[in-house]
N, C-alpha and C. Protein backbone atom coordinates (compact mmCIF):
# COMPACT_ATOMS: atom_id res chain seq x y z
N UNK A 1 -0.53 23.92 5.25
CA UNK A 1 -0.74 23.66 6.66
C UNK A 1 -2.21 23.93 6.97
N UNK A 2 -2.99 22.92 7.97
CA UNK A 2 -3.92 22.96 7.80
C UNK A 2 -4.38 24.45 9.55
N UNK A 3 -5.06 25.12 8.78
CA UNK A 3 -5.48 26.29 9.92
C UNK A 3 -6.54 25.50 11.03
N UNK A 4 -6.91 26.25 12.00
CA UNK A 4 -7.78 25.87 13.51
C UNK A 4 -9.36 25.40 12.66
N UNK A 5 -9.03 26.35 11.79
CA UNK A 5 -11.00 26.99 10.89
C UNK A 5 -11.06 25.92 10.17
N UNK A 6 -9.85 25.27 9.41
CA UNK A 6 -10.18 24.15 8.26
C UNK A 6 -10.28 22.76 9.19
N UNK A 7 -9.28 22.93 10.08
CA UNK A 7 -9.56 21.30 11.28
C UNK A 7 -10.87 21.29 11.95
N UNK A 8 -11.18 22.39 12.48
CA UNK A 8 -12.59 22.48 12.91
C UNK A 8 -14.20 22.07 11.83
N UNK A 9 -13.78 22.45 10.39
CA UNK A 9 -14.62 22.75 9.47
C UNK A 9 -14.94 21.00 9.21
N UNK A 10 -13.30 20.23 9.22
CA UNK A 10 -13.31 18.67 9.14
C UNK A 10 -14.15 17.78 10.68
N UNK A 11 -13.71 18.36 10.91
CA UNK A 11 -14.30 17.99 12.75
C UNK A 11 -16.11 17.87 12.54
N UNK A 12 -16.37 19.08 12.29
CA UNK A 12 -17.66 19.19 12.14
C UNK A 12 -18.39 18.35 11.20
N UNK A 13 -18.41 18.62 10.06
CA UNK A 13 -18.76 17.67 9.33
C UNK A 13 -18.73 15.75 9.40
N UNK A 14 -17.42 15.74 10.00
CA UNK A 14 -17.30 14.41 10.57
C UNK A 14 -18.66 14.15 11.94
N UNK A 15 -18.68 15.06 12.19
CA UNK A 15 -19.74 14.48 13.10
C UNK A 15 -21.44 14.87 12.78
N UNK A 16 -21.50 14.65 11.46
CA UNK A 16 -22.57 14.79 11.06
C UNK A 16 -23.46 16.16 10.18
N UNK A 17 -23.01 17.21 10.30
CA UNK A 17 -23.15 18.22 9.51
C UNK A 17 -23.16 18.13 8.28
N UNK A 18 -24.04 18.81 7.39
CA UNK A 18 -23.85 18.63 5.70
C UNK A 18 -22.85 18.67 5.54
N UNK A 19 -22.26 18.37 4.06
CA UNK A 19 -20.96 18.35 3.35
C UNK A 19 -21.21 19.55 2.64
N UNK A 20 -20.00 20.45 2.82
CA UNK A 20 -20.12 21.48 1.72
C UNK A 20 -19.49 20.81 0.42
N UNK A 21 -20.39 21.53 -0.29
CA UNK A 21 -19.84 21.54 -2.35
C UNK A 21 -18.28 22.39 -2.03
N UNK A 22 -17.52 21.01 -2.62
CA UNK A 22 -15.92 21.60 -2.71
C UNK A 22 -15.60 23.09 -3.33
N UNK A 23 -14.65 23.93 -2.79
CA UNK A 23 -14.51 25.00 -3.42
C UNK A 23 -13.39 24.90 -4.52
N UNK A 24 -14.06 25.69 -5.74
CA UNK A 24 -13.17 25.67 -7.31
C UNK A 24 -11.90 25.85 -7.02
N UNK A 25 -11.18 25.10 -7.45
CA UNK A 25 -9.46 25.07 -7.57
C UNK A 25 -8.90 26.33 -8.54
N UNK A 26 -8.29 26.89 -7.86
CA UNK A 26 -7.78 28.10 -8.53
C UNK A 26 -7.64 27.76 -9.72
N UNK A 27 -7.45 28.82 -10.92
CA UNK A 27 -6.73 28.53 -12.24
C UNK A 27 -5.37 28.33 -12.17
N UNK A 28 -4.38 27.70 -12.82
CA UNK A 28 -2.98 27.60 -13.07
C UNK A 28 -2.67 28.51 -14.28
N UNK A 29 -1.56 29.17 -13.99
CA UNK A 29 -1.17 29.60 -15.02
C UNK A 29 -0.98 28.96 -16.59
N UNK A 30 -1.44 29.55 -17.53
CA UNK A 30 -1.15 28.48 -18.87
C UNK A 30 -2.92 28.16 -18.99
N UNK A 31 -3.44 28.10 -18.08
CA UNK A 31 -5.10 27.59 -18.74
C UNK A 31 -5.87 28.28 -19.22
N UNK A 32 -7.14 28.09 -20.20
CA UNK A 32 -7.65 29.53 -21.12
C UNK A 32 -8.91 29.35 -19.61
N UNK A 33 -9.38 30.52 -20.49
CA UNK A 33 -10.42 31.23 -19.74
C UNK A 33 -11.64 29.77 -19.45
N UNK A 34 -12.04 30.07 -18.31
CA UNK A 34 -13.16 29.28 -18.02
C UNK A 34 -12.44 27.61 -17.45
N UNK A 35 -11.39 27.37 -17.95
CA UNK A 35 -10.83 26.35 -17.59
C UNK A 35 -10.55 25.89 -15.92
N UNK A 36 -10.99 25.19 -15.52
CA UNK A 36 -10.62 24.94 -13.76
C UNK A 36 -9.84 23.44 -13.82
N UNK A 37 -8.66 23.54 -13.39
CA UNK A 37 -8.45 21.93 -12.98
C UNK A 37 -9.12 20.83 -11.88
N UNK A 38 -9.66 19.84 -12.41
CA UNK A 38 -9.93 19.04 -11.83
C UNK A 38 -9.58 18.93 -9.80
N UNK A 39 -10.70 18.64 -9.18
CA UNK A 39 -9.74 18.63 -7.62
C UNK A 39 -9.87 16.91 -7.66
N UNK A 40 -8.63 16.11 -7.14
CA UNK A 40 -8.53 15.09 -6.97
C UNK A 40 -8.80 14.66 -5.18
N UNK A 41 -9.62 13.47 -5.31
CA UNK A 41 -9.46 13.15 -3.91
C UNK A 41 -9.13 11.76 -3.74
N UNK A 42 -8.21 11.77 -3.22
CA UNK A 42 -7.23 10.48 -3.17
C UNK A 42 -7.24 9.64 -2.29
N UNK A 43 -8.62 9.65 -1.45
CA UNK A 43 -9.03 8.74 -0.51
C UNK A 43 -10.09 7.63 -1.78
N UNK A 44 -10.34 8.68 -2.66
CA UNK A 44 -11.47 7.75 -3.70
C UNK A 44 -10.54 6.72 -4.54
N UNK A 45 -9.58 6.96 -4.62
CA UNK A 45 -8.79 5.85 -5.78
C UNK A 45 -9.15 4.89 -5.59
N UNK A 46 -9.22 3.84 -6.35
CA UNK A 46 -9.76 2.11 -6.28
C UNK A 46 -8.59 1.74 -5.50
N UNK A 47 -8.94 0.96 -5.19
CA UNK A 47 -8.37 -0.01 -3.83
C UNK A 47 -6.92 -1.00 -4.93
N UNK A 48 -7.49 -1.35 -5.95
CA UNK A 48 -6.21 -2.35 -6.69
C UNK A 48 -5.35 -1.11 -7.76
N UNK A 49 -5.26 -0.17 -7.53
CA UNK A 49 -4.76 1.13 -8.16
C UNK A 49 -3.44 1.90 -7.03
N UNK A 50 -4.73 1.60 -6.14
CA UNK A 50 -3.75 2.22 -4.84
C UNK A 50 -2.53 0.87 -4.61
N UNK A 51 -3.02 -0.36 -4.71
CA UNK A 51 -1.99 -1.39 -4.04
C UNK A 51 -1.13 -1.62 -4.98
N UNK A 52 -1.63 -1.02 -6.48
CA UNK A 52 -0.13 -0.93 -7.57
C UNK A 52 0.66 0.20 -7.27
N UNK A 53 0.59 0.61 -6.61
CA UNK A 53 1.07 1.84 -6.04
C UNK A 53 1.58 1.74 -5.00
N UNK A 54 1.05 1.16 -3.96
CA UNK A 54 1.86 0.40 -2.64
C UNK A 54 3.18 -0.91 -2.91
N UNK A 55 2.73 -1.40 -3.89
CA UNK A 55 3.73 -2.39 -4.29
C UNK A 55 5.14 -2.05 -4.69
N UNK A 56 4.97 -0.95 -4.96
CA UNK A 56 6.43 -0.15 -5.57
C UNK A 56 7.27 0.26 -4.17
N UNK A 57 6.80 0.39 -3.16
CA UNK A 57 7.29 0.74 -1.84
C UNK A 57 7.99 -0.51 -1.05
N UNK A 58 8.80 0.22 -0.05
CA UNK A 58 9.54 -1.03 0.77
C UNK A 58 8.72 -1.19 1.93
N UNK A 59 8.63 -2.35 2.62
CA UNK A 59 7.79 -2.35 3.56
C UNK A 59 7.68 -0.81 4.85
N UNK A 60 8.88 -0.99 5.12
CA UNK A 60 8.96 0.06 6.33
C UNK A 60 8.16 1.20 5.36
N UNK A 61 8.09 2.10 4.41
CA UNK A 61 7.79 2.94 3.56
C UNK A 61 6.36 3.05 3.95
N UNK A 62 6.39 1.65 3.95
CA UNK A 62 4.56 1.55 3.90
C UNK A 62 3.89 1.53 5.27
N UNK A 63 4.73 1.04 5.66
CA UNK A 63 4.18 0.94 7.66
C UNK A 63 3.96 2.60 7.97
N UNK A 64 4.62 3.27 7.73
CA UNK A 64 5.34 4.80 8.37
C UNK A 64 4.74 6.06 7.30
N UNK A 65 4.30 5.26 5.96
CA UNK A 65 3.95 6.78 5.76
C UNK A 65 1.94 6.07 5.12
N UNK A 66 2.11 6.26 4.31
CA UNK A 66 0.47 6.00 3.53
C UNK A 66 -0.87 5.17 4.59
N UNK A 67 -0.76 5.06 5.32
CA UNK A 67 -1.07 4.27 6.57
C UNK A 67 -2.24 5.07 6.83
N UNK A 68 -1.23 6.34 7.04
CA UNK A 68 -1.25 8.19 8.14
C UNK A 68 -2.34 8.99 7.27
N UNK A 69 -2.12 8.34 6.15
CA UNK A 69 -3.22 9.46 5.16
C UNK A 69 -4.53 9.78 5.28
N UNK A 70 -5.10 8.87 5.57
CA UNK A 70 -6.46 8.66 5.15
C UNK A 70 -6.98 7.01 5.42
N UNK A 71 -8.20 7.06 6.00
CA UNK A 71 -8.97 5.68 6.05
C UNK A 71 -9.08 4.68 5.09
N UNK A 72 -9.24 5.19 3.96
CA UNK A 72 -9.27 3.97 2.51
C UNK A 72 -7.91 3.80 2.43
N UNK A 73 -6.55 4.31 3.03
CA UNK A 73 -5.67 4.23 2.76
C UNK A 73 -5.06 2.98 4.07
N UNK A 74 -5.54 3.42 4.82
CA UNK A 74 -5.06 3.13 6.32
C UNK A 74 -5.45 1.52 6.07
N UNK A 75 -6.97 1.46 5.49
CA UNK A 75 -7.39 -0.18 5.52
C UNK A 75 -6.31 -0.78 4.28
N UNK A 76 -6.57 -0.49 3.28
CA UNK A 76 -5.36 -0.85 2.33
C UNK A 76 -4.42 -1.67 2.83
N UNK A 77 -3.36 -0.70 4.10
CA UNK A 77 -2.19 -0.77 4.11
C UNK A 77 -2.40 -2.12 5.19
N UNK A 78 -3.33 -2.22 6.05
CA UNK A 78 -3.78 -3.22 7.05
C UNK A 78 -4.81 -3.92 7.01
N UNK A 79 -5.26 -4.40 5.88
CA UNK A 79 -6.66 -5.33 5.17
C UNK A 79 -6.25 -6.29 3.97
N UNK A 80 -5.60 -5.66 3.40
CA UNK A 80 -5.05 -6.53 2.36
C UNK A 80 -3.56 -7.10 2.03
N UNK A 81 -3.80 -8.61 2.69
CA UNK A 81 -2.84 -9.21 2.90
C UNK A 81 -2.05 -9.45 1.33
N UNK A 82 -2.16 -9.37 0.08
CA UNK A 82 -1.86 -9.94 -1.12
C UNK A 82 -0.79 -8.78 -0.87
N UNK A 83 -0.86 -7.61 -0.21
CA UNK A 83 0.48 -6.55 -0.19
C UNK A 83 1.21 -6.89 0.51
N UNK A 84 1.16 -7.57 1.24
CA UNK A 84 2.42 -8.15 2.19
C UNK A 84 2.87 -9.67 1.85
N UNK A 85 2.62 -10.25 0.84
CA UNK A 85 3.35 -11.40 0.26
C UNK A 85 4.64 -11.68 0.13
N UNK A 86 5.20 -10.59 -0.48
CA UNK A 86 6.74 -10.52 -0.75
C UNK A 86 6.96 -9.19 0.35
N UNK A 87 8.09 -9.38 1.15
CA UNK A 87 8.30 -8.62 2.11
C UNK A 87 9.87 -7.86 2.12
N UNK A 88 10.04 -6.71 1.67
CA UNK A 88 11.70 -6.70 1.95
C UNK A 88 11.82 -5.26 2.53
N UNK A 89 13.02 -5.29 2.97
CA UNK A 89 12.91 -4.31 4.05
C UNK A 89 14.72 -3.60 3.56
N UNK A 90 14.42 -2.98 3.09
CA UNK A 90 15.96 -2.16 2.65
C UNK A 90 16.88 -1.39 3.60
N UNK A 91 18.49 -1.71 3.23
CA UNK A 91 19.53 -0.63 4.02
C UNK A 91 18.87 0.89 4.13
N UNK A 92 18.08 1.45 2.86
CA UNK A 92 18.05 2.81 2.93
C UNK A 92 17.25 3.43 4.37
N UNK A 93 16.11 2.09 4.67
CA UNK A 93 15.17 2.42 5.90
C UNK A 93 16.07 2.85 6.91
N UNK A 94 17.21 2.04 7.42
CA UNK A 94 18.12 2.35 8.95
C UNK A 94 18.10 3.65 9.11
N UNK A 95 17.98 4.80 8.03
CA UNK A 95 17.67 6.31 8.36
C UNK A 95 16.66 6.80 9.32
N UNK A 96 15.28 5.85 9.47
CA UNK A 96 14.29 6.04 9.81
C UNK A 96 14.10 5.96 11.14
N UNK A 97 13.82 6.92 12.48
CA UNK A 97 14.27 6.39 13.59
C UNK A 97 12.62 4.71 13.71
N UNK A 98 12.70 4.14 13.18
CA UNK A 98 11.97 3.12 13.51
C UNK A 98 12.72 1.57 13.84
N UNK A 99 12.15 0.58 14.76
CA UNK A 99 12.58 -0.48 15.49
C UNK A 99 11.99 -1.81 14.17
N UNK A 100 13.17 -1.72 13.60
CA UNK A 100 12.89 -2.52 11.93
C UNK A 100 12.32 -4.46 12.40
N UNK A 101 12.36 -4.62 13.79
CA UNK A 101 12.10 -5.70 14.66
C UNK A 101 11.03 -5.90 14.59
N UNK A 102 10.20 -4.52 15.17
CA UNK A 102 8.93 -4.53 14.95
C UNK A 102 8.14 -4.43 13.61
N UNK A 103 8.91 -3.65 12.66
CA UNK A 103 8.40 -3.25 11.54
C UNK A 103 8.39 -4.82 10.79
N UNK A 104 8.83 -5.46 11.28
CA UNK A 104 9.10 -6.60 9.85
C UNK A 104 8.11 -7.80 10.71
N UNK A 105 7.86 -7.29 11.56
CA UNK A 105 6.86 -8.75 12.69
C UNK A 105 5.31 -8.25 12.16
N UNK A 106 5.39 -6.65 11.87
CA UNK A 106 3.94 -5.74 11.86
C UNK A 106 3.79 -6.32 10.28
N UNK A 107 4.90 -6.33 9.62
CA UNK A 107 4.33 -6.50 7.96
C UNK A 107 4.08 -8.39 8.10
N UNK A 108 4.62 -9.32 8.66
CA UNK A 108 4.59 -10.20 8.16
C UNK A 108 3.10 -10.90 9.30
N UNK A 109 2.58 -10.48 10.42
CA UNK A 109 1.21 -10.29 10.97
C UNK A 109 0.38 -9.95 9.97
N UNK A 110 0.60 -8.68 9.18
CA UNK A 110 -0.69 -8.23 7.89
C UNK A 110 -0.68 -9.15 7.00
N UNK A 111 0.63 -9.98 6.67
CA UNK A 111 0.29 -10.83 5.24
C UNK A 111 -0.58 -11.95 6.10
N UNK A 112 -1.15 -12.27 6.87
CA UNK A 112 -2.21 -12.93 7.29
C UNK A 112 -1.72 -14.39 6.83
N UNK A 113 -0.48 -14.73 7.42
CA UNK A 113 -0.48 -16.21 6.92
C UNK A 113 0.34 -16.45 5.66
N UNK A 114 0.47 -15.52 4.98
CA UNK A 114 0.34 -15.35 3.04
C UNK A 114 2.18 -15.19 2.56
N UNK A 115 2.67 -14.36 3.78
CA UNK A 115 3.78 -14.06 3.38
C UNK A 115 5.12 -15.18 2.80
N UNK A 116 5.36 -15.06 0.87
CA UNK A 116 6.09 -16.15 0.95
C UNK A 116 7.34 -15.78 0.74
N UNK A 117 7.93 -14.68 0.58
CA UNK A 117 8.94 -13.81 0.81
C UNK A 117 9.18 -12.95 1.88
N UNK A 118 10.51 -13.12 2.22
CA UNK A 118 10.96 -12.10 3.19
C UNK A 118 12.48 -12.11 2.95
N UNK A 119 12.63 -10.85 2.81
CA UNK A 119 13.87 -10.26 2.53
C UNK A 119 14.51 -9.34 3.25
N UNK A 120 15.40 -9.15 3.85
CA UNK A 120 15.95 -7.74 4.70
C UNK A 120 17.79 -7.96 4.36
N UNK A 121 18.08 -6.59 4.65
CA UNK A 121 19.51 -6.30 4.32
C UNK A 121 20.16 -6.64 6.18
N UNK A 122 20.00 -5.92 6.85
CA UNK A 122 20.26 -6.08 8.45
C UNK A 122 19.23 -6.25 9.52
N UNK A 123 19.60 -7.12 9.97
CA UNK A 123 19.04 -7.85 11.42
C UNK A 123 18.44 -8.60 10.84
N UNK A 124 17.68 -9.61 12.11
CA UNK A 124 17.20 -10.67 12.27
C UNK A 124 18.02 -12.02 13.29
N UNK A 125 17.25 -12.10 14.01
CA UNK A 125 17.43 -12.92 15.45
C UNK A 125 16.68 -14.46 15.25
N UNK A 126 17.47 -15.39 15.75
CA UNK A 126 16.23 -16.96 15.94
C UNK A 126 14.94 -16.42 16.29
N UNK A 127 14.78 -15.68 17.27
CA UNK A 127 13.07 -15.20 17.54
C UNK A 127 12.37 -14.85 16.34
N UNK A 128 12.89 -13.70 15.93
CA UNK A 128 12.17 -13.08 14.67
C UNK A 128 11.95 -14.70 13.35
N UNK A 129 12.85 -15.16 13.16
CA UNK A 129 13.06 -16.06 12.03
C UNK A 129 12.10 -17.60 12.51
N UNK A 130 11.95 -17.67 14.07
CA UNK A 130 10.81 -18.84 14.20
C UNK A 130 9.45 -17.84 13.92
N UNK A 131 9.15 -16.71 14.49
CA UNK A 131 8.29 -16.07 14.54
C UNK A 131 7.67 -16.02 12.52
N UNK A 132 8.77 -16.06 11.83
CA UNK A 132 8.18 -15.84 10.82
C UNK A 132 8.08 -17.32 10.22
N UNK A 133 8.54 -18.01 10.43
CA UNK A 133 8.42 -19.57 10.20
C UNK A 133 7.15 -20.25 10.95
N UNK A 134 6.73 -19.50 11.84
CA UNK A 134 5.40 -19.89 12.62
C UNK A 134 3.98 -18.99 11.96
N UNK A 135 4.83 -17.79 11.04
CA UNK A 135 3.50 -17.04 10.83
C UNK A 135 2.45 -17.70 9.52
């Protein structure tokens, strides 16, 4: 959980302040002496690494969570239409309190034209189905 001191510390820097040199990642148990694990930052991943990685997800998955992360993530999920080509939208989502109406109008808007699949288990209305026949 992020404390007042670490949101503030992000705050600041965002608005222009040096970057501090990351602090060393504890040791893990099991590593010899001198050993530090690597710190990963997962806003840096390549862009076609991350979307093999997005591809494994169901749409709603992707609307609702990786979006939220981070900026290189956020454009990803809303820049690159080749991820929204094939579109399906699974029974397991209905858990999610989200309006799957909107969710499936929001994914097939990002495929920019592109989308040549669309798949869903429940719903879908004449609106939605010209709407995607018009997109």
């Amino acid at each position: 959980m992020a404390t007042s001191s670490s949101i503030h510390h992000r705050r600041t820097r965002l608005v222009g302040q040096a970057e501090q040199p990351p602090a060393p990642v504890p040791r893990r148990e099991g590593k010899g002496e001198g050993e530090e694990e690597e710190a990963r930052d997962w806003a840096e991943l390549p862009v076609d690494a991350l979307l093999a990685v997005l591809r494994r997800l169901d749409a709603v998955d992707i609307l609702t969570g990786p979006g939220h992360v981070c900026r290189p993530w956020r454009r990803a999920t809303r820049e690159e239409p080749e991820l929204w080509r094939r579109v399906y939208m699974r029974r397991s989502n209905l858990a999610y309190d989200v309006d799957l109406q909107a969710a499936a109008r929001a994914a097939v808007r990002r495929s920019a034209g592109r989308c040549e699949a669309f798949w869903a288990e429940v719903f879908g209305d004449d609106d939605f189905f010209l709407f995607l026949a018009d997109a």
